[in-house]
PDB file of N, CA and C in Angstrom:
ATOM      1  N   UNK A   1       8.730   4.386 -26.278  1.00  0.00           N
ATOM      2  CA  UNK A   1       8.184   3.214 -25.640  1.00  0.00           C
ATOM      3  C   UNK A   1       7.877   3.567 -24.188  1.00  0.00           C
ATOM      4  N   UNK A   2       6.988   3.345 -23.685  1.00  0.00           N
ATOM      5  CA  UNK A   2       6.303   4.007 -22.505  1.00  0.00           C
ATOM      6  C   UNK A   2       6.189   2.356 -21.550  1.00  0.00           C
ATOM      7  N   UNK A   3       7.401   2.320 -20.542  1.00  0.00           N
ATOM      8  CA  UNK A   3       6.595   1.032 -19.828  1.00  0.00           C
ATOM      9  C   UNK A   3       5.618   0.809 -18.445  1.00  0.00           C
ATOM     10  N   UNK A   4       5.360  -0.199 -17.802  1.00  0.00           N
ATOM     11  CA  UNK A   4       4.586  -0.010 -16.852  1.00  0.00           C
ATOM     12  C   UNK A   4       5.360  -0.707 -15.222  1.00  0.00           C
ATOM     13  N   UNK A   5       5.332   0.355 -14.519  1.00  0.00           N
ATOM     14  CA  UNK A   5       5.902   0.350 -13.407  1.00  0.00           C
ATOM     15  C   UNK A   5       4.808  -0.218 -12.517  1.00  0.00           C
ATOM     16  N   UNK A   6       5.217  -1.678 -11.750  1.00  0.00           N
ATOM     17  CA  UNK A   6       3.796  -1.934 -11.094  1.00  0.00           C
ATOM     18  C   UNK A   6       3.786  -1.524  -9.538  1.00  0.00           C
ATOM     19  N   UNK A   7       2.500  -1.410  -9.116  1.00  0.00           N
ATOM     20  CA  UNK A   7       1.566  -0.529  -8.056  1.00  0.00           C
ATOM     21  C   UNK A   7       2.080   0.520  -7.729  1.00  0.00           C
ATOM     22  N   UNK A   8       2.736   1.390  -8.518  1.00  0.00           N
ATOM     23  CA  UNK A   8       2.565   2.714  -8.116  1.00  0.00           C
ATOM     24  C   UNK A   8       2.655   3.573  -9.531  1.00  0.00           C
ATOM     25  N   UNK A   9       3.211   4.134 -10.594  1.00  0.00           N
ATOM     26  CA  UNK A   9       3.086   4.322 -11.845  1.00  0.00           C
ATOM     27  C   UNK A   9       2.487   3.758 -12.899  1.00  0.00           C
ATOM     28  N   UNK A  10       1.751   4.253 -13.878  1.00  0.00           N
ATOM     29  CA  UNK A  10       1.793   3.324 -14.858  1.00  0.00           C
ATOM     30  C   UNK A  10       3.190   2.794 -15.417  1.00  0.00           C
ATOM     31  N   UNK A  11       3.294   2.025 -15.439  1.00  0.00           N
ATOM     32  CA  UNK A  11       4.905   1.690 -16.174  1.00  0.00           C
ATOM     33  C   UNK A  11       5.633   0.661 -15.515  1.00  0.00           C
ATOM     34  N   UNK A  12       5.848   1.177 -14.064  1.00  0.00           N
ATOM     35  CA  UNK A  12       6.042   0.464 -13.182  1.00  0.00           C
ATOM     36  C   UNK A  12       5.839  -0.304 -11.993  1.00  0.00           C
ATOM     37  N   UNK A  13       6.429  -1.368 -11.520  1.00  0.00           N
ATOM     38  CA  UNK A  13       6.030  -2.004 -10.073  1.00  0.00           C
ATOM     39  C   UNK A  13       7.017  -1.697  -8.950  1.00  0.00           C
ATOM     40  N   UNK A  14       6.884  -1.370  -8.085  1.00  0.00           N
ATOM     41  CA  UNK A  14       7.869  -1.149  -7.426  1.00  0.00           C
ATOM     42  C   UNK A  14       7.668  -2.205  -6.075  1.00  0.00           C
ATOM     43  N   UNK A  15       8.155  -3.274  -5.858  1.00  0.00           N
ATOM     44  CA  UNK A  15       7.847  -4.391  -4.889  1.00  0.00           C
ATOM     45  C   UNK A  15       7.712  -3.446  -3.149  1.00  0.00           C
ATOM     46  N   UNK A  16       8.069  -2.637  -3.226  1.00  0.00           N
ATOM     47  CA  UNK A  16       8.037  -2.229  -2.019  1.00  0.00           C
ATOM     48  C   UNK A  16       6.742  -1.910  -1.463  1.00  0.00           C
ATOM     49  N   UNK A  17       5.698  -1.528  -2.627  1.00  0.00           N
ATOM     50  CA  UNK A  17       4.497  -1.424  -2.998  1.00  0.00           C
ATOM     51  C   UNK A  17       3.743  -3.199  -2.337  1.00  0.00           C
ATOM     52  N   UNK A  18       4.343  -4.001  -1.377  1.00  0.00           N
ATOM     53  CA  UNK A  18       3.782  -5.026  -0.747  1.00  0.00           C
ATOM     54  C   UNK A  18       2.427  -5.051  -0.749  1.00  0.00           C
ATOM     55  N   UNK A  19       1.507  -5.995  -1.595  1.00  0.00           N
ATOM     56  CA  UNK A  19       0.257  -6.286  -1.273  1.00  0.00           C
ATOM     57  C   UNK A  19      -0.546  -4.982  -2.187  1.00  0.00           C
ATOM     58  N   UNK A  20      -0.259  -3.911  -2.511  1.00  0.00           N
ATOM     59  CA  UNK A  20      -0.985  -3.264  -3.408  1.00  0.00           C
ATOM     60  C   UNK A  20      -1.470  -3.842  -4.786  1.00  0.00           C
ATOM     61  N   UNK A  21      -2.841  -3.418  -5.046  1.00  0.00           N
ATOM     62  CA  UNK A  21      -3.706  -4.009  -5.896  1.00  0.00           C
ATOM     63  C   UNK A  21      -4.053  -2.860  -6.717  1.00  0.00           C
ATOM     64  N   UNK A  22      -3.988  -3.230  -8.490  1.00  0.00           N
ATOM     65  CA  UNK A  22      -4.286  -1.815  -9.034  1.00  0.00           C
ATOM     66  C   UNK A  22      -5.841  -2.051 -10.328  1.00  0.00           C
ATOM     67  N   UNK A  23      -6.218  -1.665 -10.395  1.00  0.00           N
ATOM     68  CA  UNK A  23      -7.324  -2.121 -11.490  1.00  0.00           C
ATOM     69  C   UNK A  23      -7.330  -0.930 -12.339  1.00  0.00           C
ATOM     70  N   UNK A  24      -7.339  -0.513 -13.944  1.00  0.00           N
ATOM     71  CA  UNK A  24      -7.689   0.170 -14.631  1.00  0.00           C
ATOM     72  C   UNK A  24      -8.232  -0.506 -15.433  1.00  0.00           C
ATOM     73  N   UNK A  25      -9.031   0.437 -16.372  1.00  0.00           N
ATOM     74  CA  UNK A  25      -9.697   0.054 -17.225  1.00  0.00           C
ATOM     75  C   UNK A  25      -9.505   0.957 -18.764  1.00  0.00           C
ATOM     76  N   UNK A  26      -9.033   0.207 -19.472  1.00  0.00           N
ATOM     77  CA  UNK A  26      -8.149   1.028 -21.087  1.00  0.00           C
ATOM     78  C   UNK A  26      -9.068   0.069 -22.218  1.00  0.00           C
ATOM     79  N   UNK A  27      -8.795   1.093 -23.320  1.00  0.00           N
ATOM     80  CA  UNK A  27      -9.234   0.587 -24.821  1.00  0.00           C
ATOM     81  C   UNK A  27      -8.353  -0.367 -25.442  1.00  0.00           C
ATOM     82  N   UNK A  28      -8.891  -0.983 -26.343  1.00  0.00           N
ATOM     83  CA  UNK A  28      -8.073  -2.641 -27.020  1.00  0.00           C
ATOM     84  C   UNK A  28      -7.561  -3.223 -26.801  1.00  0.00           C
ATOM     85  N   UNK A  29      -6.514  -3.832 -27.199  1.00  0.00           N
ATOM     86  CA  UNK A  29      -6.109  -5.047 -26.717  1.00  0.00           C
ATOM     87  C   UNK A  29      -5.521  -5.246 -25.335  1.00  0.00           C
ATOM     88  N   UNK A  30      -5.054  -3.983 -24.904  1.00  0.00           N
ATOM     89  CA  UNK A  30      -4.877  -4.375 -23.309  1.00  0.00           C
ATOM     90  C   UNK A  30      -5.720  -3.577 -22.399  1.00  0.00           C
ATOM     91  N   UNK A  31      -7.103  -3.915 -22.604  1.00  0.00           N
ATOM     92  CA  UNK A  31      -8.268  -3.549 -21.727  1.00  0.00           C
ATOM     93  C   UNK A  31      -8.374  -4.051 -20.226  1.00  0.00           C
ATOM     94  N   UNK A  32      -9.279  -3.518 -19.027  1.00  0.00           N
ATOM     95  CA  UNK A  32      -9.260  -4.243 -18.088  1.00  0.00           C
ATOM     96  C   UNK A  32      -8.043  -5.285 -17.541  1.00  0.00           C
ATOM     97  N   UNK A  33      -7.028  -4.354 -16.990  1.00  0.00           N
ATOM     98  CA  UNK A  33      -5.852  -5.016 -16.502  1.00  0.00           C
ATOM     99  C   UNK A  33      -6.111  -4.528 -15.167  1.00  0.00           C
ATOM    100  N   UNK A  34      -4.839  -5.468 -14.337  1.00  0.00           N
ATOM    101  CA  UNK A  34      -4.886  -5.737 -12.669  1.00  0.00           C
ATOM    102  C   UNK A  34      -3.730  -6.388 -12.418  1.00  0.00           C
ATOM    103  N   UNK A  35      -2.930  -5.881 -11.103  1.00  0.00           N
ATOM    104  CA  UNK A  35      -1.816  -6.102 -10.619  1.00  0.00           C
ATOM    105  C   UNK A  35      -1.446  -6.248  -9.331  1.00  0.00           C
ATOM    106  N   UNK A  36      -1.103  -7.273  -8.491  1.00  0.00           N
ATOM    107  CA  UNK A  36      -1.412  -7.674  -7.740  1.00  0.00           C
ATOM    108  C   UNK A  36       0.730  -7.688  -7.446  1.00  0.00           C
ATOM    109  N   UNK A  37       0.861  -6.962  -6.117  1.00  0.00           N
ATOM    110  CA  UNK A  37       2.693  -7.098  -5.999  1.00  0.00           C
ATOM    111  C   UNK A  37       2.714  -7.895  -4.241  1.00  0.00           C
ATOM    112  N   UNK A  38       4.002  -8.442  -4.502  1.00  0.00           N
ATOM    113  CA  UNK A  38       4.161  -9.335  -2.956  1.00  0.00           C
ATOM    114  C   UNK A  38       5.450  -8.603  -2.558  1.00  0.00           C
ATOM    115  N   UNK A  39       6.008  -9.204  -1.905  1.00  0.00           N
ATOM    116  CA  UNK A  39       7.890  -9.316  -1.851  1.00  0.00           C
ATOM    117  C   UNK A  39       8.475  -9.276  -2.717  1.00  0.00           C
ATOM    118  N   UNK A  40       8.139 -10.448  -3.533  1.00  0.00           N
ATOM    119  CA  UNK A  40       9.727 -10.721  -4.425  1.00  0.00           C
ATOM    120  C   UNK A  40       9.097 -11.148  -5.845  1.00  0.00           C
ATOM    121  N   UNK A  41       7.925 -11.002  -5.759  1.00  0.00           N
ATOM    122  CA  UNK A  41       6.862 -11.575  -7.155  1.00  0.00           C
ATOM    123  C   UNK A  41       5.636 -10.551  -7.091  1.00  0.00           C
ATOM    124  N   UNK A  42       5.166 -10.482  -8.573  1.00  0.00           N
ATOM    125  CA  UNK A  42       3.743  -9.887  -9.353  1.00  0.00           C
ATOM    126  C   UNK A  42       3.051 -10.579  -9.762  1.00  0.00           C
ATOM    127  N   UNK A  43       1.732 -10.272  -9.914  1.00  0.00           N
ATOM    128  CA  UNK A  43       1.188 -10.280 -11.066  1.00  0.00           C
ATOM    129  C   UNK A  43       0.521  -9.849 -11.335  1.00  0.00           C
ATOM    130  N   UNK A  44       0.570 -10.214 -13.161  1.00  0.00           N
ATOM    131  CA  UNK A  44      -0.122  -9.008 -14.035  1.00  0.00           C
ATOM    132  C   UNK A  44      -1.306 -10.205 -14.681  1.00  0.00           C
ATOM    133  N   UNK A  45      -2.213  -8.749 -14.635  1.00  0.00           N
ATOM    134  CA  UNK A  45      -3.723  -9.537 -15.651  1.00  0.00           C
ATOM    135  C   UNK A  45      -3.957  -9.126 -16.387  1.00  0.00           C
ATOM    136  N   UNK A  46      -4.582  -9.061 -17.737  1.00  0.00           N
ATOM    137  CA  UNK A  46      -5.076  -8.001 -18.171  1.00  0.00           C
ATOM    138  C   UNK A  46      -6.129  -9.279 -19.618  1.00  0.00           C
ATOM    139  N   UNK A  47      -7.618  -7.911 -19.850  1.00  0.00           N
ATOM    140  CA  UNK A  47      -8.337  -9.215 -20.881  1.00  0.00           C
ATOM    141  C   UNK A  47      -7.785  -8.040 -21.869  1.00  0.00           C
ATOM    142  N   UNK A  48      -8.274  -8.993 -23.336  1.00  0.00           N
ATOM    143  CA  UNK A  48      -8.494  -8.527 -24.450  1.00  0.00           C
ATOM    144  C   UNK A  48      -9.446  -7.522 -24.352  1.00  0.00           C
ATOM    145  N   UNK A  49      -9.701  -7.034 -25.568  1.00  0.00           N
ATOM    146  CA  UNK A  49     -10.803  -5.161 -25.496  1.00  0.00           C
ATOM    147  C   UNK A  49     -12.273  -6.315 -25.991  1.00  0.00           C
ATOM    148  N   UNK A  50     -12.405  -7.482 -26.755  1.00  0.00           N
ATOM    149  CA  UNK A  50     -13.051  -8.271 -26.939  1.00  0.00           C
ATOM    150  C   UNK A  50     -13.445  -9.333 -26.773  1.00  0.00           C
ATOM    151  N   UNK A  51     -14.238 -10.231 -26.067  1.00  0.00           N
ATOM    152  CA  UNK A  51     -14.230 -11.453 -24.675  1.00  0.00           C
ATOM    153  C   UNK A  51     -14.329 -12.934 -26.488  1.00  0.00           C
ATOM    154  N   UNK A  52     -14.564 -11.980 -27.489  1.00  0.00           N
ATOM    155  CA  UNK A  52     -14.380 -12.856 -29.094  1.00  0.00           C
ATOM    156  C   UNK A  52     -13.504 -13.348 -29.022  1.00  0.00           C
ATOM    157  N   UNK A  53     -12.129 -12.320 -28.837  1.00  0.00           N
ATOM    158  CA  UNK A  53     -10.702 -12.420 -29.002  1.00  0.00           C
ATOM    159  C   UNK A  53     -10.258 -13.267 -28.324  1.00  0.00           C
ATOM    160  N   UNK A  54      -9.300 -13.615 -28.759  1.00  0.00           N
ATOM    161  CA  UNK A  54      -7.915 -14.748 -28.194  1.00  0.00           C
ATOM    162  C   UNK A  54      -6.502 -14.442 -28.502  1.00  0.00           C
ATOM    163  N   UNK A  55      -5.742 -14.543 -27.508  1.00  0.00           N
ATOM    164  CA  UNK A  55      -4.554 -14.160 -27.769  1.00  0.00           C
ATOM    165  C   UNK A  55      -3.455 -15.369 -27.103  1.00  0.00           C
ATOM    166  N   UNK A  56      -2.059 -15.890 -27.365  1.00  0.00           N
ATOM    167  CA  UNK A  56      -1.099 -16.281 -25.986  1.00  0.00           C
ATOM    168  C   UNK A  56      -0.483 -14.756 -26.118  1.00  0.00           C
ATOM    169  N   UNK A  57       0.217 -15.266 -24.511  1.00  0.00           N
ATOM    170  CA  UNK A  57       0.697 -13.935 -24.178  1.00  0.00           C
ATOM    171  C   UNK A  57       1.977 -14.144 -23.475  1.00  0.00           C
ATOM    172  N   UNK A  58       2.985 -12.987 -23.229  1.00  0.00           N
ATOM    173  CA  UNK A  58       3.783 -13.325 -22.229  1.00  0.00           C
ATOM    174  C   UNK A  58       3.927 -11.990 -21.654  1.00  0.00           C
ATOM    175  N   UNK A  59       4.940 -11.748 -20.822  1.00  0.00           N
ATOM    176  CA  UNK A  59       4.991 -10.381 -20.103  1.00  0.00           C
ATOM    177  C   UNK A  59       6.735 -10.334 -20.071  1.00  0.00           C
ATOM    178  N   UNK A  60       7.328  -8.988 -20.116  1.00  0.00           N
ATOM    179  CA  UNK A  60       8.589  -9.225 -20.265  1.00  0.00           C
ATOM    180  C   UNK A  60       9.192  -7.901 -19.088  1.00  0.00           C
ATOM    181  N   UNK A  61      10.216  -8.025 -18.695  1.00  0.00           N
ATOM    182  CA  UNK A  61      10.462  -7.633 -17.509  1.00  0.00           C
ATOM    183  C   UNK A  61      11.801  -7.403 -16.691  1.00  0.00           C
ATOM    184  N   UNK A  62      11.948  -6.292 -16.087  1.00  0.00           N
ATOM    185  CA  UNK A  62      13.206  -6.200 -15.287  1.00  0.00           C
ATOM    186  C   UNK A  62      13.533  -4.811 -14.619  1.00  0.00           C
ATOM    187  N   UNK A  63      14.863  -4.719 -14.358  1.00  0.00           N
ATOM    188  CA  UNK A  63      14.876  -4.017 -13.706  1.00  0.00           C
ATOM    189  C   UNK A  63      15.493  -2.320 -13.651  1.00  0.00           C
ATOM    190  N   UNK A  64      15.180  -2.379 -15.886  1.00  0.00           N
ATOM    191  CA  UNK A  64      15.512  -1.305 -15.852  1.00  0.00           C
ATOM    192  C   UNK A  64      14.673  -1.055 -17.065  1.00  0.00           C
ATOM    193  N   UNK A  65      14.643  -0.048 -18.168  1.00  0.00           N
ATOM    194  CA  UNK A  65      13.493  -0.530 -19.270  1.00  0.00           C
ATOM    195  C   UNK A  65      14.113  -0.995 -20.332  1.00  0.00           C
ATOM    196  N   UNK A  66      15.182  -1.400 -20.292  1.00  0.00           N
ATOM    197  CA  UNK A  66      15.708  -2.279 -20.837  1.00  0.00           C
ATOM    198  C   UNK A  66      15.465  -4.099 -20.996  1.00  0.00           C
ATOM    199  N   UNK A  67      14.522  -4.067 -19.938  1.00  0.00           N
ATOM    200  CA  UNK A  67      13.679  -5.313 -19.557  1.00  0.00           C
ATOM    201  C   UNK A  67      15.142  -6.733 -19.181  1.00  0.00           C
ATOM    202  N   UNK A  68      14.810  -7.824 -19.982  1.00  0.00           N
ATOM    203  CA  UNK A  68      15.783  -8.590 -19.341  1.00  0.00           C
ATOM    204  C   UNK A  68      15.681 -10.305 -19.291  1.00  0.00           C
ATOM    205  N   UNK A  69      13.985 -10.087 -18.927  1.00  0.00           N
ATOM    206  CA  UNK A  69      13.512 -11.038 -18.258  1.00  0.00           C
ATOM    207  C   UNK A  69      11.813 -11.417 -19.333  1.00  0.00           C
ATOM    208  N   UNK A  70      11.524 -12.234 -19.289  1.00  0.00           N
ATOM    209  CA  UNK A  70      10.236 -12.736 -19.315  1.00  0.00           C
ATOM    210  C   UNK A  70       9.554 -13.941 -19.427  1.00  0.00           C
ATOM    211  N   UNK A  71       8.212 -13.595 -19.082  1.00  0.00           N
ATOM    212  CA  UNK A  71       7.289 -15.460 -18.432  1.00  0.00           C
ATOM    213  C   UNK A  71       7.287 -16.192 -19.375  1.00  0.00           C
ATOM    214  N   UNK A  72       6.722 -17.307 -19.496  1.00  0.00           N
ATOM    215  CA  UNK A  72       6.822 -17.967 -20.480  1.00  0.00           C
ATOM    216  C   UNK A  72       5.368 -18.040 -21.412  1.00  0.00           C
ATOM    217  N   UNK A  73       5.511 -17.880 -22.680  1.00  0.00           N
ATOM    218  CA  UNK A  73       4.288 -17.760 -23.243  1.00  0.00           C
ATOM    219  C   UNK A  73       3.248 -18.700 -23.144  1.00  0.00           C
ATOM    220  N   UNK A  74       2.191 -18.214 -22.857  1.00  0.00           N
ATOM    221  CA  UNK A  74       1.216 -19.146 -22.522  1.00  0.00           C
ATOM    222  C   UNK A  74       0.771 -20.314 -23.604  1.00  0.00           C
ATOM    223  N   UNK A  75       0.141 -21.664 -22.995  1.00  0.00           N
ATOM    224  CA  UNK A  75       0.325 -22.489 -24.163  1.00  0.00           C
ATOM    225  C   UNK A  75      -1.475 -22.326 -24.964  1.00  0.00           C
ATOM    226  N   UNK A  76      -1.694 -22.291 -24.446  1.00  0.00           N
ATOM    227  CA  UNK A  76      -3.295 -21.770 -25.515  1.00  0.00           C
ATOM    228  C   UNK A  76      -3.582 -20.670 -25.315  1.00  0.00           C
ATOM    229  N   UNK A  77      -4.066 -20.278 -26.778  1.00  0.00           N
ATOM    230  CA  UNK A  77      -5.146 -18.615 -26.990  1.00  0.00           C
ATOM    231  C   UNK A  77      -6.215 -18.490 -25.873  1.00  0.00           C
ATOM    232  N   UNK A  78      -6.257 -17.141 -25.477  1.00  0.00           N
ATOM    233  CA  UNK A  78      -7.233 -17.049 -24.531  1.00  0.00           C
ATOM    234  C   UNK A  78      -7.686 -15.346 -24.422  1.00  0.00           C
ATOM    235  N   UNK A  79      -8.869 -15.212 -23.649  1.00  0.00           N
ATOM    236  CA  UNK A  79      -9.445 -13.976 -23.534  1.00  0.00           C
ATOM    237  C   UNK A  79      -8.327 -12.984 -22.385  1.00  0.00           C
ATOM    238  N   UNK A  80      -8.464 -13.635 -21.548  1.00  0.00           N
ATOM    239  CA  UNK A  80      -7.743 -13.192 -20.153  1.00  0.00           C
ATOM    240  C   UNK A  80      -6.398 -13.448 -20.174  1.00  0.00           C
ATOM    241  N   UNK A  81      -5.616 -13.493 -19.789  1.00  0.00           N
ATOM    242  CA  UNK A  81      -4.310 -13.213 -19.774  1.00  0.00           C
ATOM    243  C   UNK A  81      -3.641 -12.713 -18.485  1.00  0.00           C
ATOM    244  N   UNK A  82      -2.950 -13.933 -17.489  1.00  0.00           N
ATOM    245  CA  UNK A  82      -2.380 -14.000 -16.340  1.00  0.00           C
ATOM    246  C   UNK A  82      -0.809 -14.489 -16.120  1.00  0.00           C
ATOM    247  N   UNK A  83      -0.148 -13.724 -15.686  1.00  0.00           N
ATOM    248  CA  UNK A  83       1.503 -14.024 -15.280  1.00  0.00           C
ATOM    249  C   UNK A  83       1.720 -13.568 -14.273  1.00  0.00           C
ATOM    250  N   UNK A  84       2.870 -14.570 -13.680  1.00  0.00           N
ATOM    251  CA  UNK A  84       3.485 -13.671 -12.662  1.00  0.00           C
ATOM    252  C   UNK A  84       4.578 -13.600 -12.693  1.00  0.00           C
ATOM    253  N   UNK A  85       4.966 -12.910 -12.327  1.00  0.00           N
ATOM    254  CA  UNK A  85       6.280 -12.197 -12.577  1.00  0.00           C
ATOM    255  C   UNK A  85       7.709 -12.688 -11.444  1.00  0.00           C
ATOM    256  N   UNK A  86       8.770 -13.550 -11.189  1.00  0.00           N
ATOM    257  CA  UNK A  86       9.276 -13.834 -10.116  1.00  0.00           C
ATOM    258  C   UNK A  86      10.828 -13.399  -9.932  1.00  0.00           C
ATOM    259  N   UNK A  87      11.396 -13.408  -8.635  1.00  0.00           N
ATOM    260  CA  UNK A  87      12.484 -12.949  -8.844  1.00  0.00           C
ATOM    261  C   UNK A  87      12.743 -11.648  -8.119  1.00  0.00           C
ATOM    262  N   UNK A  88      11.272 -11.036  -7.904  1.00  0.00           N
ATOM    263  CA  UNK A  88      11.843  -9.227  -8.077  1.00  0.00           C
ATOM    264  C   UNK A  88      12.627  -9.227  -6.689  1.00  0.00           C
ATOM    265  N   UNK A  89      13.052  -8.086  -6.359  1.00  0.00           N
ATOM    266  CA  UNK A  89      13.701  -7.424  -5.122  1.00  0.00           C
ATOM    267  C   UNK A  89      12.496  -6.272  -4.419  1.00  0.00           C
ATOM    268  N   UNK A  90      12.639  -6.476  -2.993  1.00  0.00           N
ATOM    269  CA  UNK A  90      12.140  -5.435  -2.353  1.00  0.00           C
ATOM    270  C   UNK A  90      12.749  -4.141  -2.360  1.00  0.00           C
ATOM    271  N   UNK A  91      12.084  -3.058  -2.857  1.00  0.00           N
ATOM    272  CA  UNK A  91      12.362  -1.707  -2.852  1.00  0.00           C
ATOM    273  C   UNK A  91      13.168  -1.240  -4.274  1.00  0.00           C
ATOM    274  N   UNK A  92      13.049  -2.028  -5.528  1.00  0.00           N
ATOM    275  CA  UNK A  92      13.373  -2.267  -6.524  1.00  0.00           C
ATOM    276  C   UNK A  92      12.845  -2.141  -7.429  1.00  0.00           C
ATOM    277  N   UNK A  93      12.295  -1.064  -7.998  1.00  0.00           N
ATOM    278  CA  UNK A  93      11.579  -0.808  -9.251  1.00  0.00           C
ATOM    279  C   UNK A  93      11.534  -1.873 -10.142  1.00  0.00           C
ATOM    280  N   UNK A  94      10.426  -2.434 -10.907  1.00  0.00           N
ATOM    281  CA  UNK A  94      10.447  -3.547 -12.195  1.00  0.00           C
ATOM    282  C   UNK A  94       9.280  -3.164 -13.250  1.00  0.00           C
ATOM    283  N   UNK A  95      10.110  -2.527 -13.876  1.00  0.00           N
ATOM    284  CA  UNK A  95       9.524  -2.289 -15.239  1.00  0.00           C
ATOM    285  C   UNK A  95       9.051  -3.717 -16.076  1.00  0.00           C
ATOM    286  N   UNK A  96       7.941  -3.334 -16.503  1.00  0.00           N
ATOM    287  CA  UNK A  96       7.107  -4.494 -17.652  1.00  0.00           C
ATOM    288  C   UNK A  96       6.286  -4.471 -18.828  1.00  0.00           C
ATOM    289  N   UNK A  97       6.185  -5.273 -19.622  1.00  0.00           N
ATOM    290  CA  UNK A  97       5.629  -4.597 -21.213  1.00  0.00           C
ATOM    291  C   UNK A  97       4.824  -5.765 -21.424  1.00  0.00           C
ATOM    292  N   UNK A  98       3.318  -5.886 -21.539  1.00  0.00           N
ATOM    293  CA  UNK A  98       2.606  -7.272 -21.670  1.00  0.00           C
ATOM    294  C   UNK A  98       3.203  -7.084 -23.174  1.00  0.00           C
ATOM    295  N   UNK A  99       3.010  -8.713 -24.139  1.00  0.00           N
ATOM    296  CA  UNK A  99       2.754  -9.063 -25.339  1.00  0.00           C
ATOM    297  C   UNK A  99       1.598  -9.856 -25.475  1.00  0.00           C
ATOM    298  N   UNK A 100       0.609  -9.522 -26.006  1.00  0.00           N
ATOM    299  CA  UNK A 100       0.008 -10.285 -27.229  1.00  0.00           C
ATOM    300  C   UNK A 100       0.289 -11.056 -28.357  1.00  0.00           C
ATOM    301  N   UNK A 101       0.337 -11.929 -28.721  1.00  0.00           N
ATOM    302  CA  UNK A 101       0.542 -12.748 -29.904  1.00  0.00           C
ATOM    303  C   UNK A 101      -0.318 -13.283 -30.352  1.00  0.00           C
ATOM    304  N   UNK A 102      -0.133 -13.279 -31.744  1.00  0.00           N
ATOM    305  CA  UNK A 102      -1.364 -13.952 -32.712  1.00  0.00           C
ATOM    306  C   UNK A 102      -1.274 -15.425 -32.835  1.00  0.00           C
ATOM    307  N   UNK A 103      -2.399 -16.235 -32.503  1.00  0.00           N
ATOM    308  CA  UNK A 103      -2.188 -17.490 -32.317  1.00  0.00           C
ATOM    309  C   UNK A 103      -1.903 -18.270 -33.959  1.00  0.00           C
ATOM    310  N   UNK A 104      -1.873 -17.439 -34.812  1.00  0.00           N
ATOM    311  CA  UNK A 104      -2.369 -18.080 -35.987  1.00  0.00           C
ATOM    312  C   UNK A 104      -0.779 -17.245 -36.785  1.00  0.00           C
ATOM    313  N   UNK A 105      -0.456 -16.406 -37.030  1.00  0.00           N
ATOM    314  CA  UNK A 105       0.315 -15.594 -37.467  1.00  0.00           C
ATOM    315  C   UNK A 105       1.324 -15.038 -36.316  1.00  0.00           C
ATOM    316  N   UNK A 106       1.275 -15.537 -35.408  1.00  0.00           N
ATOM    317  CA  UNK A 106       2.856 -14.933 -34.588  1.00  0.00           C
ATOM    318  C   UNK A 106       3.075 -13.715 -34.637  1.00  0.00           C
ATOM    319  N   UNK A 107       2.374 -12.812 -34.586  1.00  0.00           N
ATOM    320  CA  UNK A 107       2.526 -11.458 -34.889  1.00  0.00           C
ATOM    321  C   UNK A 107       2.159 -11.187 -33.635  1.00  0.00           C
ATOM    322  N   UNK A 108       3.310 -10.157 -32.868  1.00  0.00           N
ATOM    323  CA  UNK A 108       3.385  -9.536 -31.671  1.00  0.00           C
ATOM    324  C   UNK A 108       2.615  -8.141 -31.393  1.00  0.00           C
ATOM    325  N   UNK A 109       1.838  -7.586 -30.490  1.00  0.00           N
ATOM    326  CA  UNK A 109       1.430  -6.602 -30.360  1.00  0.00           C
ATOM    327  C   UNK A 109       1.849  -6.374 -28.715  1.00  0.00           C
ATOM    328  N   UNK A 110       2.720  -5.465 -28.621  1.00  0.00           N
ATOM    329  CA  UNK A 110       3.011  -4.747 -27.150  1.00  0.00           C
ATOM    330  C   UNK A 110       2.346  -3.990 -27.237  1.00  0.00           C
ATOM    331  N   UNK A 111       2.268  -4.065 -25.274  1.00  0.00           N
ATOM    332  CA  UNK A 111       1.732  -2.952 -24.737  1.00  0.00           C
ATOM    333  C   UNK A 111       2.512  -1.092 -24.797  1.00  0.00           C
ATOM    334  N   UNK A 112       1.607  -0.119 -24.662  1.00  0.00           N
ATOM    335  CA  UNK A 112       2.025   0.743 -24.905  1.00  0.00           C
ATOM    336  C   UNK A 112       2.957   0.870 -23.821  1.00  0.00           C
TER     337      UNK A 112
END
């Protein structure tokens, strides 16, 4: 399981990383993502690989990759997909794993 460290690794966030902004651009379901870190909060974006598609989503999270923590799933299917993440610590690594869910079948797809 490979997670994502935000604004400075893939994998991860590291809040110390204040105000850094990251944009990549990946194949399927977690295409065109973006991460935006403060002080003590994130957030994560990311669309579907298809603007067809719809997904809810949540993001799960903490402070080791053991995770811990996560947002609350969004209440309607959608293309785009936005959370933020609260809580973190300055100078504190926070590992995170988006989910996808099937609006129809509940079937989970994490991020790599």
């Amino acid at each position: 399981m490979v997670m994502r460290k935000l604004g400075i690794l893939v994998g991860v966030v590291a809040v110390a990383a204040f105000g850094a902004t990251r944009c990549e651009a990946a194949a399927g379901d977690f295409a065109r993502q973006w991460t935006y870190v403060s002080e003590t909060s994130a957030v994560v974006y990311w669309q579907l690989g298809d603007i067809k598609n719809s997904a809810l989503s949540y993001v799960e999270y903490g402070k080791t990759q053991a995770l811990g923590s996560r947002t609350l799933t969004t209440a309607e299917p959608r293309w785009g997909q936005f959370h933020r993440l609260k809580g973190l610590e300055t100078g504190v690594p926070c590992y995170y794993r988006r989910v996808n869910v099937d609006p129809a079948t509940k079937a989970e797809t994490k991020s790599p």
